[in-house]
Protein backbone atom coordinates (compact mmCIF):
# COMPACT_ATOMS: atom_id res chain seq x y z
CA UNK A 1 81.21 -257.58 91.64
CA UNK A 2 84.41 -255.49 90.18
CA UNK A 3 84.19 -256.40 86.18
CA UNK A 4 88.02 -256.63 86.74
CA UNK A 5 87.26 -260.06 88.46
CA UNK A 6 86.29 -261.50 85.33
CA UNK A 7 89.31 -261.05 82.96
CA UNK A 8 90.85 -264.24 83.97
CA UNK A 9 88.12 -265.98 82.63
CA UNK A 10 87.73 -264.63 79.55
CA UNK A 11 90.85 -264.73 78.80
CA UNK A 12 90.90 -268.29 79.23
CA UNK A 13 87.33 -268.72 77.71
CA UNK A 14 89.32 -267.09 74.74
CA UNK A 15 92.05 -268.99 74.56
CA UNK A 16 90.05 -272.07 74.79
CA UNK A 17 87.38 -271.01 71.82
CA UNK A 18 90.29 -270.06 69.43
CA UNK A 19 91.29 -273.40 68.33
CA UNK A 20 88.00 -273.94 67.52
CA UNK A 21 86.76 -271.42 65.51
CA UNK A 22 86.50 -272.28 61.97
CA UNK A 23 89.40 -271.11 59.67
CA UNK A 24 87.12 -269.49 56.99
CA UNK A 25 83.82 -269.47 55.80
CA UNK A 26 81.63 -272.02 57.48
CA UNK A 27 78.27 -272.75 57.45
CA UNK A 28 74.21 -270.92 56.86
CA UNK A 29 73.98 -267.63 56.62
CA UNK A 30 78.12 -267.06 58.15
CA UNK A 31 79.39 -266.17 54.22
CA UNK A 32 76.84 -263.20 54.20
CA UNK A 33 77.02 -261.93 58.19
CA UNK A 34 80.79 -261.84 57.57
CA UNK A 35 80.63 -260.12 54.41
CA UNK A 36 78.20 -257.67 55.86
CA UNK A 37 80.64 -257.05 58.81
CA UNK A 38 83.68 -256.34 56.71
CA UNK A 39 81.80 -254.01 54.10
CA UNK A 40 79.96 -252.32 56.16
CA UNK A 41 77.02 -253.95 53.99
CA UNK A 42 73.45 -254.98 54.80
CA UNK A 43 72.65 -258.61 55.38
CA UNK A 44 69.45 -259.81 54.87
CA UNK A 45 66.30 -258.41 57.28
CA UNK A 46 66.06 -256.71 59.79
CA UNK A 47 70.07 -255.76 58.88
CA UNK A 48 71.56 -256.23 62.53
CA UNK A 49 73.22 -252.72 62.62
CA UNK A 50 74.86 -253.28 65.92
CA UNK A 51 76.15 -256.58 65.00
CA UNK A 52 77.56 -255.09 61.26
CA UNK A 53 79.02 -251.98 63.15
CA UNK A 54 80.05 -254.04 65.90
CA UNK A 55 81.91 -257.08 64.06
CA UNK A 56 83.35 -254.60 61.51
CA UNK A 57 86.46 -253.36 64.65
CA UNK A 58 87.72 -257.17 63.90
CA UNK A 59 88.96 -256.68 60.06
CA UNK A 60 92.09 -254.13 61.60
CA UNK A 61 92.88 -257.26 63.65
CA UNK A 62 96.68 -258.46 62.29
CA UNK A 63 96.54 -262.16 62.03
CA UNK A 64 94.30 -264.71 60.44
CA UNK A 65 91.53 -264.70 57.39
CA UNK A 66 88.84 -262.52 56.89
CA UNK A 67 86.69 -264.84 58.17
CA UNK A 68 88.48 -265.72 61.23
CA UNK A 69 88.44 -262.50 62.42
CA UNK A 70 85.33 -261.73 62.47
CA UNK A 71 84.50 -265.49 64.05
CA UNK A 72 86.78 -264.46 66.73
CA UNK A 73 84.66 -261.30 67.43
CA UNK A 74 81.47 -263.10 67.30
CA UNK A 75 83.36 -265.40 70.34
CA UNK A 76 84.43 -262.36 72.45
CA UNK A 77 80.57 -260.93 72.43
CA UNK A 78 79.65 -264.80 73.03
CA UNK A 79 82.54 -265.01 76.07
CA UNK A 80 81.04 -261.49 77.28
CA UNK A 81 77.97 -261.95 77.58
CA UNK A 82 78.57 -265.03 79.65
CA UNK A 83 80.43 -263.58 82.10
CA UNK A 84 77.61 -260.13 82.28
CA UNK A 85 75.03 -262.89 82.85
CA UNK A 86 77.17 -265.02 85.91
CA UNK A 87 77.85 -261.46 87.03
CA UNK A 88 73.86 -261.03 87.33
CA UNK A 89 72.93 -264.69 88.72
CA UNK A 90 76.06 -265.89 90.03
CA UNK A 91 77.90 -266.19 93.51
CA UNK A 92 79.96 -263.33 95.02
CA UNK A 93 83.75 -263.93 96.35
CA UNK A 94 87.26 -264.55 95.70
CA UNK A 95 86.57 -267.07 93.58
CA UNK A 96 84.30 -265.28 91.19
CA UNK A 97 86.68 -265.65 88.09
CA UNK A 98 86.85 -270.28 88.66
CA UNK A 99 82.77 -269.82 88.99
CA UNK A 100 82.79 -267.68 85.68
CA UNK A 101 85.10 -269.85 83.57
CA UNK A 102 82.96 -272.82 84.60
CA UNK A 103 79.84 -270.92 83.74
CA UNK A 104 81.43 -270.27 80.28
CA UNK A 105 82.43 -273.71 79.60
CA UNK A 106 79.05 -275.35 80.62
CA UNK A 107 77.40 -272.94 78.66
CA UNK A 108 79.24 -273.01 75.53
CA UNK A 109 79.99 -276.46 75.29
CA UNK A 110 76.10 -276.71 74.11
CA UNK A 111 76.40 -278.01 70.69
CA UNK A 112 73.43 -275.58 69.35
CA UNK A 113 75.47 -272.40 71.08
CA UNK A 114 79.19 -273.76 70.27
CA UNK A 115 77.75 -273.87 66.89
CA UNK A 116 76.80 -269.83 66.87
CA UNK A 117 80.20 -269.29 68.04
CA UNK A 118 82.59 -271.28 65.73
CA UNK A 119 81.67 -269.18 62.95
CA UNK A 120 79.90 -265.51 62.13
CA UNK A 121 76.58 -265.11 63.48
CA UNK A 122 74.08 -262.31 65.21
CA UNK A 123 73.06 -264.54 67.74
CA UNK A 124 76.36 -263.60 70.76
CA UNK A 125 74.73 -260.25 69.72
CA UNK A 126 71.56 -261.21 71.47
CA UNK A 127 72.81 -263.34 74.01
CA UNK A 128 74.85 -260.07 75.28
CA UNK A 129 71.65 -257.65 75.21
CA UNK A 130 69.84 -260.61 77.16
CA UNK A 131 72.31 -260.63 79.97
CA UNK A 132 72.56 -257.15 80.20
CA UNK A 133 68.61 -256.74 80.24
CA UNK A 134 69.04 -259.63 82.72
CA UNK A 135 71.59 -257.67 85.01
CA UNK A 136 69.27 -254.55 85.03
CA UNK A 137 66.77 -256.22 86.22
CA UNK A 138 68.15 -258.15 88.96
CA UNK A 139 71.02 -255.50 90.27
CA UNK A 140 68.85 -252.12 89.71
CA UNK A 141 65.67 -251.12 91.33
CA UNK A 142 62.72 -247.92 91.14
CA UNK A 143 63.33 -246.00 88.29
CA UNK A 144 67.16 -246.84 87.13
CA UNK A 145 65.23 -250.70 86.12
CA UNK A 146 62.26 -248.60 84.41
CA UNK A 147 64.82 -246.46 82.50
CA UNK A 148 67.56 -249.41 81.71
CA UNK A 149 65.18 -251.55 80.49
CA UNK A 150 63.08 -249.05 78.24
CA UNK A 151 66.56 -248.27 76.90
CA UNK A 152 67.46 -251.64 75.72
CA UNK A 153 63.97 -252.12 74.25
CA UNK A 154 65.26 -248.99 72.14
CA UNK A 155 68.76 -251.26 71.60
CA UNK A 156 66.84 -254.67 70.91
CA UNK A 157 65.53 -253.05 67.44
CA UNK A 158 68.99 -252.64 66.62
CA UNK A 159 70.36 -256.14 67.40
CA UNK A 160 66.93 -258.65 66.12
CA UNK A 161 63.75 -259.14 66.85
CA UNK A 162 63.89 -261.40 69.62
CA UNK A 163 65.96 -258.90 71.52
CA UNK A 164 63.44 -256.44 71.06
CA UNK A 165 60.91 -258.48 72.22
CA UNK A 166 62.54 -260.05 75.04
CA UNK A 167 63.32 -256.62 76.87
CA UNK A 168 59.85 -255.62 76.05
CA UNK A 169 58.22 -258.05 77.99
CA UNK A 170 61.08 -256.96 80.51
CA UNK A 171 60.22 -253.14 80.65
CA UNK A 172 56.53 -253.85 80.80
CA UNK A 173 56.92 -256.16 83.51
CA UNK A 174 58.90 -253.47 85.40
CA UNK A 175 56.34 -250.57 84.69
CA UNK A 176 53.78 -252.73 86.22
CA UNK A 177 55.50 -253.96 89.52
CA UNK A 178 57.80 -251.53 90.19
CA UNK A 179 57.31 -250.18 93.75
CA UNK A 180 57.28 -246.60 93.23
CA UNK A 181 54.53 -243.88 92.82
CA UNK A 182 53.07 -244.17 89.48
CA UNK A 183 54.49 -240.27 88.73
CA UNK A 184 57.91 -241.44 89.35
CA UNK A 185 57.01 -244.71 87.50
CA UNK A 186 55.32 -242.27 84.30
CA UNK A 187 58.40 -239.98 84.24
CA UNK A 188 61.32 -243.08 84.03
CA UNK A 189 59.17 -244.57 81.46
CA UNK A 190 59.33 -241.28 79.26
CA UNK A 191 63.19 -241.12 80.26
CA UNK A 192 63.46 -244.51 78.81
CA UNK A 193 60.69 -244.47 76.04
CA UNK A 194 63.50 -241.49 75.02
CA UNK A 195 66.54 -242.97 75.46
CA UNK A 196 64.98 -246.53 73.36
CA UNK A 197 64.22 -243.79 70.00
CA UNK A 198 67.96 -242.43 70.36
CA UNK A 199 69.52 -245.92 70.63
CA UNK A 200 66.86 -247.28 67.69
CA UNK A 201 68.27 -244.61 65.72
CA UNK A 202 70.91 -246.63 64.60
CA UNK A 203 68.79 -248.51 62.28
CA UNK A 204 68.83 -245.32 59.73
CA UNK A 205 72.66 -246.57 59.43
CA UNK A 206 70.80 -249.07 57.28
CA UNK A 207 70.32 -246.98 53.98
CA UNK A 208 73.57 -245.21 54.55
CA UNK A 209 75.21 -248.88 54.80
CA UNK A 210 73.66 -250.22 51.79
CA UNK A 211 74.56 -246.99 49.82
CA UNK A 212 78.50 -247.95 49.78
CA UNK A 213 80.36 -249.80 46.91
CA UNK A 214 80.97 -252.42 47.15
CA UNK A 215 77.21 -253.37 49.32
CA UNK A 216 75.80 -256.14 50.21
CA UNK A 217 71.66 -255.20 50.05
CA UNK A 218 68.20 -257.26 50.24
């Protein structure tokens, strides 16, 4: 399914979330996520680099608060990984970009998800590594699925601890019933044992974070 497909519907996921993102700071930990995003700083453990260095693109946006947009980046990720996960699971066809929009609004309209998205937090971070763990292992096979997933074990460490377990479980799942000689099945997991230490790497962005003035630090 072309990605292209899908614009429609985020656009209109988009368009739908924005009225209801909350103006400013909201509620939990949003004050210090948002804080952490815009300085660069380190909230509290495990630091969610990808989500700090992620989130931070939104404070060059040219409208709204602070707050809002770095909300409205939380929504995008949120709106994103909906539409990686439909592309996964979901039917194939004209009407691809209806099926997606639908898909967004059943999803989002929970009030314990709408409530991640309204305001700054990690969590779109994780949905969005979920579906795209969930995509490689549904739309790859052999060793591309051994590699992918290894690979976004690496990226889980970066994004929170459920994201590191989930593709985990995912990658050991794959080494075990992958249909391929166990060489070939040896030398992908290496590949993607690799790949996993280059994209964990990012955490040593952590220190260099906290080092900067102003910083937000444990």
């Amino acid at each position: 399914m072309r990605p292209s497909r899908h614009i429609p519907a985020l656009v209109l996921g988009l368009l739908c979330l924005i009225p209801l993102l909350a103006a400013s700071v909201a509620w939990f930990d949003d004050g210090e996520l948002a804080a952490a995003a815009a300085t660069l700083g380190v909230p509290h453990p495990t630091g969610f680099p990808l989500f700090v260095m992620g989130n931070h693109g939104a404070v060059l946006l040219p409208f709204g608060s602070l707050a809002f947009r770095i909300h409205l980046a939380g929504a995008v990720v949120a709106l994103c990984a909906v539409a990686l996960c439909w592309s996964a699971i979901g039917p194939k066809g004209r009407l691809s970009w209806p099926w997606t929009f639908g898909a967004m609004v059943i999803a989002l309209s929970s009030p314990s998800l709408a409530m991640h998205i309204r305001a700054t937090e990690v969590y779109p971070w994780v949905w969005l590594h979920a579906s795209c763990v969930l995509w490689v292992a549904l739309r790859t096979q052999g060793a591309k699925r051994l590699v992918g997933l290894w690979a976004l074990g690496g990226m889980g460490i970066v994004i929170h601890s459920e994201s590191a377990a989930l593709s985990l479980l995912f990658a050991l799942a794959a080494l075990v019933t992958a249909k391929i000689p166990w060489p070939s099945r040896l030398r992908a997991l290496v590949s993607g044992c690799a790949l996993a230490v280059i994209v964990a790497a990012g955490t040593v962005a952590l220190p260099l974070m906290a080092a900067r003035d102003p910083m937000l630090s444990w």
